[in-house]
Protein backbone atom coordinates (compact mmCIF):
# COMPACT_ATOMS: atom_id res chain seq x y z
CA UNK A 1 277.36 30.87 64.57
CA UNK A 2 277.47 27.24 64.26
CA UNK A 3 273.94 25.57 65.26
CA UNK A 4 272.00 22.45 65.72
CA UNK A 5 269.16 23.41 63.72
CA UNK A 6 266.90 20.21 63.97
CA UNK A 7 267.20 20.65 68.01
CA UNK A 8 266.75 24.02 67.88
CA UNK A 9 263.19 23.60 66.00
CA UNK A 10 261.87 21.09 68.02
CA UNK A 11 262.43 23.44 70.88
CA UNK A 12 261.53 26.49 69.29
CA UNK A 13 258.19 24.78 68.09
CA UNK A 14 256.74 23.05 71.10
CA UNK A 15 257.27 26.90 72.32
CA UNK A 16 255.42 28.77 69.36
CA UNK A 17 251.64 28.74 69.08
CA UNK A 18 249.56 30.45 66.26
CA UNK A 19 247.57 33.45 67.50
CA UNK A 20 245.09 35.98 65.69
CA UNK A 21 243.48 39.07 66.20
CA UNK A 22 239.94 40.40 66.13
CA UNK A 23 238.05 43.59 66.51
CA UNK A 24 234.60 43.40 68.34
CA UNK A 25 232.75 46.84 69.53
CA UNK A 26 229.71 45.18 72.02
CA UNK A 27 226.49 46.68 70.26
CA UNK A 28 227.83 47.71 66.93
CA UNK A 29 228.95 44.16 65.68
CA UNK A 30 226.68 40.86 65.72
CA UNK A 31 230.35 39.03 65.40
CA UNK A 32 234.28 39.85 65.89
CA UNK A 33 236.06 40.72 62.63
CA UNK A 34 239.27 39.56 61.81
CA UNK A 35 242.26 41.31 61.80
CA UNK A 36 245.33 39.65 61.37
CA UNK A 37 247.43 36.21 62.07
CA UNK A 38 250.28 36.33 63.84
CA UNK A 39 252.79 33.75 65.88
CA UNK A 40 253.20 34.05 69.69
CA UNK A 41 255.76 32.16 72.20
CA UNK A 42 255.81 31.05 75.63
CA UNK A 43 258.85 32.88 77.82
CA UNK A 44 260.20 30.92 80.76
CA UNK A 45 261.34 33.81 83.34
CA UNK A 46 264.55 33.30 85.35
CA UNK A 47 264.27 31.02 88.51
CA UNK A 48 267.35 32.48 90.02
CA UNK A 49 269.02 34.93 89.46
CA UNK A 50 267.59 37.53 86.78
CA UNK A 51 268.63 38.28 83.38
CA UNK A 52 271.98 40.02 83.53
CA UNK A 53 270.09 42.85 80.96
CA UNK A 54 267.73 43.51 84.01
CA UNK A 55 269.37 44.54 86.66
CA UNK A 56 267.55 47.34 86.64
CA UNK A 57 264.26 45.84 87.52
CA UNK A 58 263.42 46.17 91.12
CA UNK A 59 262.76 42.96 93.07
CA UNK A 60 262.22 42.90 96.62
CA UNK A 61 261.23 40.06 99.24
CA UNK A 62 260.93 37.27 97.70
CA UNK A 63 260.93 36.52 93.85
CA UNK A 64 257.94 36.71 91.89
CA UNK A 65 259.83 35.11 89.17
CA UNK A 66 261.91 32.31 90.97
CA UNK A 67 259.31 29.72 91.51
CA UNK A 68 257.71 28.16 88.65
CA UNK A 69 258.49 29.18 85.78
CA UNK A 70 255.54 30.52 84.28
CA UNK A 71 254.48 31.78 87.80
CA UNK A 72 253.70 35.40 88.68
CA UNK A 73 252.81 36.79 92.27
CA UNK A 74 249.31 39.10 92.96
CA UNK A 75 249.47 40.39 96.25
CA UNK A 76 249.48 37.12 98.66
CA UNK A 77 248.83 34.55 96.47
CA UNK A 78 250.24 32.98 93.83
CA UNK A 79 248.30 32.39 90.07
CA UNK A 80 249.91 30.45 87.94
CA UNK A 81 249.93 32.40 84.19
CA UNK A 82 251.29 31.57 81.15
CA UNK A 83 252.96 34.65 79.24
CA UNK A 84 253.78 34.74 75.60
CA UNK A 85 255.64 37.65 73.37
CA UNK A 86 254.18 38.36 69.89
CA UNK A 87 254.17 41.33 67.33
CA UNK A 88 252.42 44.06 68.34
CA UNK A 89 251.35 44.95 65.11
CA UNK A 90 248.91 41.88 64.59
CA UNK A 91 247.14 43.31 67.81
CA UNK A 92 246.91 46.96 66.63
CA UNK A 93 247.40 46.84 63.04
CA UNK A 94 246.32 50.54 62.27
CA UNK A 95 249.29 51.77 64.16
CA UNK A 96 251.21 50.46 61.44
CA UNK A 97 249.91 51.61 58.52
CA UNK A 98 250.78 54.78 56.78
CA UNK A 99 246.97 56.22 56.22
CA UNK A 100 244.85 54.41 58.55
CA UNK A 101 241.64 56.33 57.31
CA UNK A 102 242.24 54.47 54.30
CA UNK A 103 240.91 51.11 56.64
CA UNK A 104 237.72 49.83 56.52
CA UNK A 105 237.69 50.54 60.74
CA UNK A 106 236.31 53.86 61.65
CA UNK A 107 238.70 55.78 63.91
CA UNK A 108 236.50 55.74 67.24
CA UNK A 109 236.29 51.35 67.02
CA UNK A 110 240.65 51.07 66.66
CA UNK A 111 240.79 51.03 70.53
CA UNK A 112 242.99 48.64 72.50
CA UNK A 113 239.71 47.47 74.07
CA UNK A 114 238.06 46.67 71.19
CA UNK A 115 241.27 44.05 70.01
CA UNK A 116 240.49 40.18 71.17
CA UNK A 117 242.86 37.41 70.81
CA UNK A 118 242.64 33.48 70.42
CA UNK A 119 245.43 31.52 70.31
CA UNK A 120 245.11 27.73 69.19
CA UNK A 121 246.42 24.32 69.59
CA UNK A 122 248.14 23.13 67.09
CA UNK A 123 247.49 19.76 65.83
CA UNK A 124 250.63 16.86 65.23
CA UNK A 125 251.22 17.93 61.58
CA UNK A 126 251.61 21.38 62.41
CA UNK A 127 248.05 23.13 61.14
CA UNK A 128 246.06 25.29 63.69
CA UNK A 129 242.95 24.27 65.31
CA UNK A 130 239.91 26.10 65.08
CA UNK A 131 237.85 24.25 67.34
CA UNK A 132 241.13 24.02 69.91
CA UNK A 133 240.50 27.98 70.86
CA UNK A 134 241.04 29.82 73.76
CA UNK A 135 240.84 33.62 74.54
CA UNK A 136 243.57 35.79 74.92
CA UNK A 137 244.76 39.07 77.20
CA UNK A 138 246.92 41.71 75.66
CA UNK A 139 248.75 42.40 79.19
CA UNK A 140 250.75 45.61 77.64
CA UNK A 141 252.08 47.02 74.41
CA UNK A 142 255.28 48.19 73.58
CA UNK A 143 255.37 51.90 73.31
CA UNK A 144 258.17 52.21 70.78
CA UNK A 145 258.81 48.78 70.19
CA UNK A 146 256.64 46.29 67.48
CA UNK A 147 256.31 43.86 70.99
CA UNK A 148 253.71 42.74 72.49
CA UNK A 149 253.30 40.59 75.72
CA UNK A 150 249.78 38.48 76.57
CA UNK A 151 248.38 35.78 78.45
CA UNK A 152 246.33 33.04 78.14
CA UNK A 153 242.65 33.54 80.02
CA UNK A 154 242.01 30.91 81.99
CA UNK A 155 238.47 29.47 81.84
CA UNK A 156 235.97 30.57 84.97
CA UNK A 157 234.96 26.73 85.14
CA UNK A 158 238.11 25.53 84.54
CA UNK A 159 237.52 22.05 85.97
CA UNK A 160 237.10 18.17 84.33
CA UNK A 161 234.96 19.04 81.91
CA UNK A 162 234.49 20.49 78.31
CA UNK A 163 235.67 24.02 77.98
CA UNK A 164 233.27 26.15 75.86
CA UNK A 165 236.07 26.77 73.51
CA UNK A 166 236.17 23.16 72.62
CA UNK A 167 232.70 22.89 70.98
CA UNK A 168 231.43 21.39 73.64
CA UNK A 169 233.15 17.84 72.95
CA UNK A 170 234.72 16.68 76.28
CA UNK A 171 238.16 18.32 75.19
CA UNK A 172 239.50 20.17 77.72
CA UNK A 173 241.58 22.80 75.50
CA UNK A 174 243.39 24.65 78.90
CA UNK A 175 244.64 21.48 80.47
CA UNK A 176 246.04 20.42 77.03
CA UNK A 177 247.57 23.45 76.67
CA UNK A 178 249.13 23.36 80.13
CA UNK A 179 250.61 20.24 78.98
CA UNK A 180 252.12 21.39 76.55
CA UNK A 181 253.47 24.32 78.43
CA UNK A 182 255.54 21.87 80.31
CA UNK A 183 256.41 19.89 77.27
CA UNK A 184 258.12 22.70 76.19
CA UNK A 185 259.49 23.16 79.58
CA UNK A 186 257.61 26.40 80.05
CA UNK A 187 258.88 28.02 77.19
CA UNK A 188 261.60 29.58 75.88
CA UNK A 189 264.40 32.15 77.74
CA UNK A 190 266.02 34.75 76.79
CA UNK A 191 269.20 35.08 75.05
CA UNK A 192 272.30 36.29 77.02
CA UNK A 193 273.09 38.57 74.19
CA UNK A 194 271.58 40.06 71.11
CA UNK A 195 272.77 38.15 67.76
CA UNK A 196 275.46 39.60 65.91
CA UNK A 197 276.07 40.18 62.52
CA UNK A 198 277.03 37.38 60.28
CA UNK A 199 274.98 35.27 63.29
CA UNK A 200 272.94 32.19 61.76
CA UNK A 201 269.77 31.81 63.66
CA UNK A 202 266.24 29.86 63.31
CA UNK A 203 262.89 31.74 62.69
CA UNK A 204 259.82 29.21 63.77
CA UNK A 205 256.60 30.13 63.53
CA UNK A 206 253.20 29.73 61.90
CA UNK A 207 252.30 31.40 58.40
CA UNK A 208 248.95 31.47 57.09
CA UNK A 209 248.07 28.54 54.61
CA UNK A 210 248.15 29.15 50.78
CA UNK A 211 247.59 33.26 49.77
CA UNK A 212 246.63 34.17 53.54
CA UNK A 213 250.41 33.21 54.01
CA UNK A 214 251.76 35.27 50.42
CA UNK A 215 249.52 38.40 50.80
CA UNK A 216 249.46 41.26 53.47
CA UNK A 217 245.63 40.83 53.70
CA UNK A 218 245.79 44.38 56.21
CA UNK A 219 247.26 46.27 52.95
CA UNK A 220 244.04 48.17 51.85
CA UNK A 221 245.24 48.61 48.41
CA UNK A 222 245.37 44.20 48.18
CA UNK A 223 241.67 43.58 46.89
CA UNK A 224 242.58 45.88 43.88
CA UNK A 225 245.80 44.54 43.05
CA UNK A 226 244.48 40.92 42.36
CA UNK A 227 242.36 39.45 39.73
CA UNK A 228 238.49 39.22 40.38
CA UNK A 229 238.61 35.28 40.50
CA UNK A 230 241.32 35.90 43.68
CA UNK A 231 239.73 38.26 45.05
CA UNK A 232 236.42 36.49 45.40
CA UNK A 233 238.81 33.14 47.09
CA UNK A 234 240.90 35.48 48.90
CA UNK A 235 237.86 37.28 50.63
CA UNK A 236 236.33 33.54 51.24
CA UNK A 237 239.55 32.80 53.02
CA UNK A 238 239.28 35.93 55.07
CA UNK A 239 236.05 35.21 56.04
CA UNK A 240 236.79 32.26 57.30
CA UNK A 241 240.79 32.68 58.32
CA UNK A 242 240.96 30.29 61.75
CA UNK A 243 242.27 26.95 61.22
CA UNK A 244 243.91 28.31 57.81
CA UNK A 245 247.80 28.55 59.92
CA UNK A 246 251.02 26.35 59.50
CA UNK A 247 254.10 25.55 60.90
CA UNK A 248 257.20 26.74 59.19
CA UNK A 249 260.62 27.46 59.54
CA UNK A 250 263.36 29.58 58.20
CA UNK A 251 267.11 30.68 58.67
CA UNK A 252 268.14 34.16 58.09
CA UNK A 253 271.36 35.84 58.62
CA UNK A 254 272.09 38.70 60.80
CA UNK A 255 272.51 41.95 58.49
CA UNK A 256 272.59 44.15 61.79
CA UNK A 257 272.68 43.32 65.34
CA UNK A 258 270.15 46.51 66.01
CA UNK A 259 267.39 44.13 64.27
CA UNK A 260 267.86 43.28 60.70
CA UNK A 261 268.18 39.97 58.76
CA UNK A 262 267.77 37.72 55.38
CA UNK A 263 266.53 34.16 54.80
CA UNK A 264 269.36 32.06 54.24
CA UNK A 265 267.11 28.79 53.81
CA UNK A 266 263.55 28.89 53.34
CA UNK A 267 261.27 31.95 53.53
CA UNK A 268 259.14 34.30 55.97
CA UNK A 269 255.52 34.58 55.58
CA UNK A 270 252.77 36.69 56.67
CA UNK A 271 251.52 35.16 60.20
CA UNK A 272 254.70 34.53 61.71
CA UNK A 273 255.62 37.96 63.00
CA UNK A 274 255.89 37.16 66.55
CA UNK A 275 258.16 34.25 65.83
CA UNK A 276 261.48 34.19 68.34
CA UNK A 277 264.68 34.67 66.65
CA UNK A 278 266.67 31.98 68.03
CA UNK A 279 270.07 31.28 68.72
CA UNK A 280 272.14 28.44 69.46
CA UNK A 281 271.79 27.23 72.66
CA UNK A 282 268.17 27.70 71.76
CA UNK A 283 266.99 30.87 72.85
CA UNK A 284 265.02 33.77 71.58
CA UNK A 285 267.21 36.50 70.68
CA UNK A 286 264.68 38.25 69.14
CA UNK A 287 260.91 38.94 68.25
CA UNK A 288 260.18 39.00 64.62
CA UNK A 289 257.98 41.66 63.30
CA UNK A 290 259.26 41.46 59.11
CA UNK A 291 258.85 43.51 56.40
CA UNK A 292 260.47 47.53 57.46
CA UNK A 293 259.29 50.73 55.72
CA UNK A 294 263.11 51.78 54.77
CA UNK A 295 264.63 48.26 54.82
CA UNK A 296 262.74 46.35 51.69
CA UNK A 297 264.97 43.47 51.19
CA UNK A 298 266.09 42.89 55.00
CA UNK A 299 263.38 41.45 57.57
CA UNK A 300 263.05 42.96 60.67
CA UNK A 301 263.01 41.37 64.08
CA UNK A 302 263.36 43.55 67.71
CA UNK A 303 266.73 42.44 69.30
CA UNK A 304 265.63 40.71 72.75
CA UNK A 305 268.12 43.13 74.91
CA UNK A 306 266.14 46.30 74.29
CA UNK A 307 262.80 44.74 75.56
CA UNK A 308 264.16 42.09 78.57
CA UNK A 309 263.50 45.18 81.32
CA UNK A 310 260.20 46.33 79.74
CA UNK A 311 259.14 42.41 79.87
CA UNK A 312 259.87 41.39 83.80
CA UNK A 313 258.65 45.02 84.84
CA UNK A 314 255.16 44.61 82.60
CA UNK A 315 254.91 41.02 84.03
CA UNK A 316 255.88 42.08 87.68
CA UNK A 317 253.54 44.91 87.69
CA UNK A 318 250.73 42.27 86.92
């Protein structure tokens, strides 16, 4: 599948947005602890007619999605909210792991309600910013599926003035981020079709920087698999993990057009499950999720056809 790979980053990019994941239980922790990086992307829903893979979905009256594009309809009014897809598994991490009593979370804290998210601007070069934060909703999880879809909270006071995720600076994080919603033209839409095999297609995202970007920092077995010297910098770096994300890009190749691909060019790194799969008239024709249990030398992405009608009816519901 012939491409235009340099126009299909730029739009892929200004689309993508690092996230990450913590777990605070009110009363039992005196701050959130991290869980895991991850990648998420703005969608931009149909403003017409719906995707042909969801006819399915139910719309009556008037169209919640044919307005704006990042618009969604609650009872007689309309609120404008953004919506992203990411990897589920960087929200709920212990569903994905083969003993989870082996974590360091005791079974009655790995609740859904327990999970916050931030997602942050990223700055020209590329590099997450810490001080650029704002809080995240996990709107629904997919029950079969490694998807997630969220939203970006919208601050009470959201008026001329500093935000409290800024610092307190005079940066007013939500209206840059709405700016940059519609710099990327409200995000990306999905694919007609799911790639096919032999299908070239562009992986953007944001990896974590240095060993945070090598290492699967949620594998409970890492700390005694590394030297004492990294393990003392690698728990530094988890202590301290926001700000520590980076662009980057790869090209894979379609192994399997149920979800399964190889780099090509470059490489995937932990922190950008999340990342669309895109195609060439740039757009997502997949979520990436990576490394699968029974498929060690493919990476794994969820092909964007099984997951349009569980998408517009999570966001319609809303």
């Amino acid at each position: 599948m012939p491409h235009d790979s340099l126009a299909t980053d730029f739009c892929g990019q200004r689309s993508c947005f690092p996230v990450m994941s913590f777990l605070h239980v009110p009363g039992k922790m005196s701050r959130p602890l991290w869980l895991m990086m991850g990648t998420a992307f703005l969608l931009r829903f149909p403003r017409k007619a719906p995707h042909p893979a969801a006819e399915n979905i139910p719309i009556s009256g008037s169209d919640p999605l044919a307005g704006d594009a990042s618009c969604n309809v609650v009872g007689d009014s309309t609120v404008t909210r953004h919506f992203l897809l990411t990897a589920k598994h960087t929200f709920v991490p212990w569903m994905y792991v083969a003993d989870p009593k082996r974590l360091k979370v005791p079974e009655e804290y790995r609740k859904i309600r327990f999970v916050v998210g931030r997602l942050y601007l990223p700055s020209a070069e590329g590099r997450a910013l810490a001080s650029h934060a704002m809080e995240l909703q996990l709107v629904a999880v997919h029950p079969t599926m490694d998807v997630a879809l969220l939203s970006v909270k919208e601050p009470q006071k959201h008026i001329a003035e500093a935000s409290v995720s800024s610092g307190g600076n005079g940066f007013d994080v939500f209206s840059e981020f709405k700016r940059r919603v519609e710099s990327a033209e409200g995000g990306l839409d999905f694919a007609a079709e799911n790639p096919k095999k032999g299908d070239k297609c562009l992986i953007t995202g944001y990896r974590g920087v240095g060993k945070l970007g090598l290492l699967d920092t949620f594998d409970p077995d890492l700390l005694q698999q590394v030297s004492e010297v990294e393990r003392n910098e690698l728990l530094e770096a988890m202590r301290h993990a926001e700000g520590k994300q980076e662009s980057a890009t790869t090209t894979v190749e379609v192994l399997d057009s149920t979800g399964m691909c190889r780099t090509v060019v470059g490489c995937c790194y932990h922190g950008m499950s999340g990342a669309p799969v895109l195609v060439k008239d740039n757009t997502c024709g997949g979520v990436l999720y990576g490394k699968h249990p029974d498929h060690h030398a493919g990476i794994g992405y969820v092909p964007v056809c099984g997951i349009i009608d569980w998408v517009l009816g999570a966001v319609l519901s809303k």
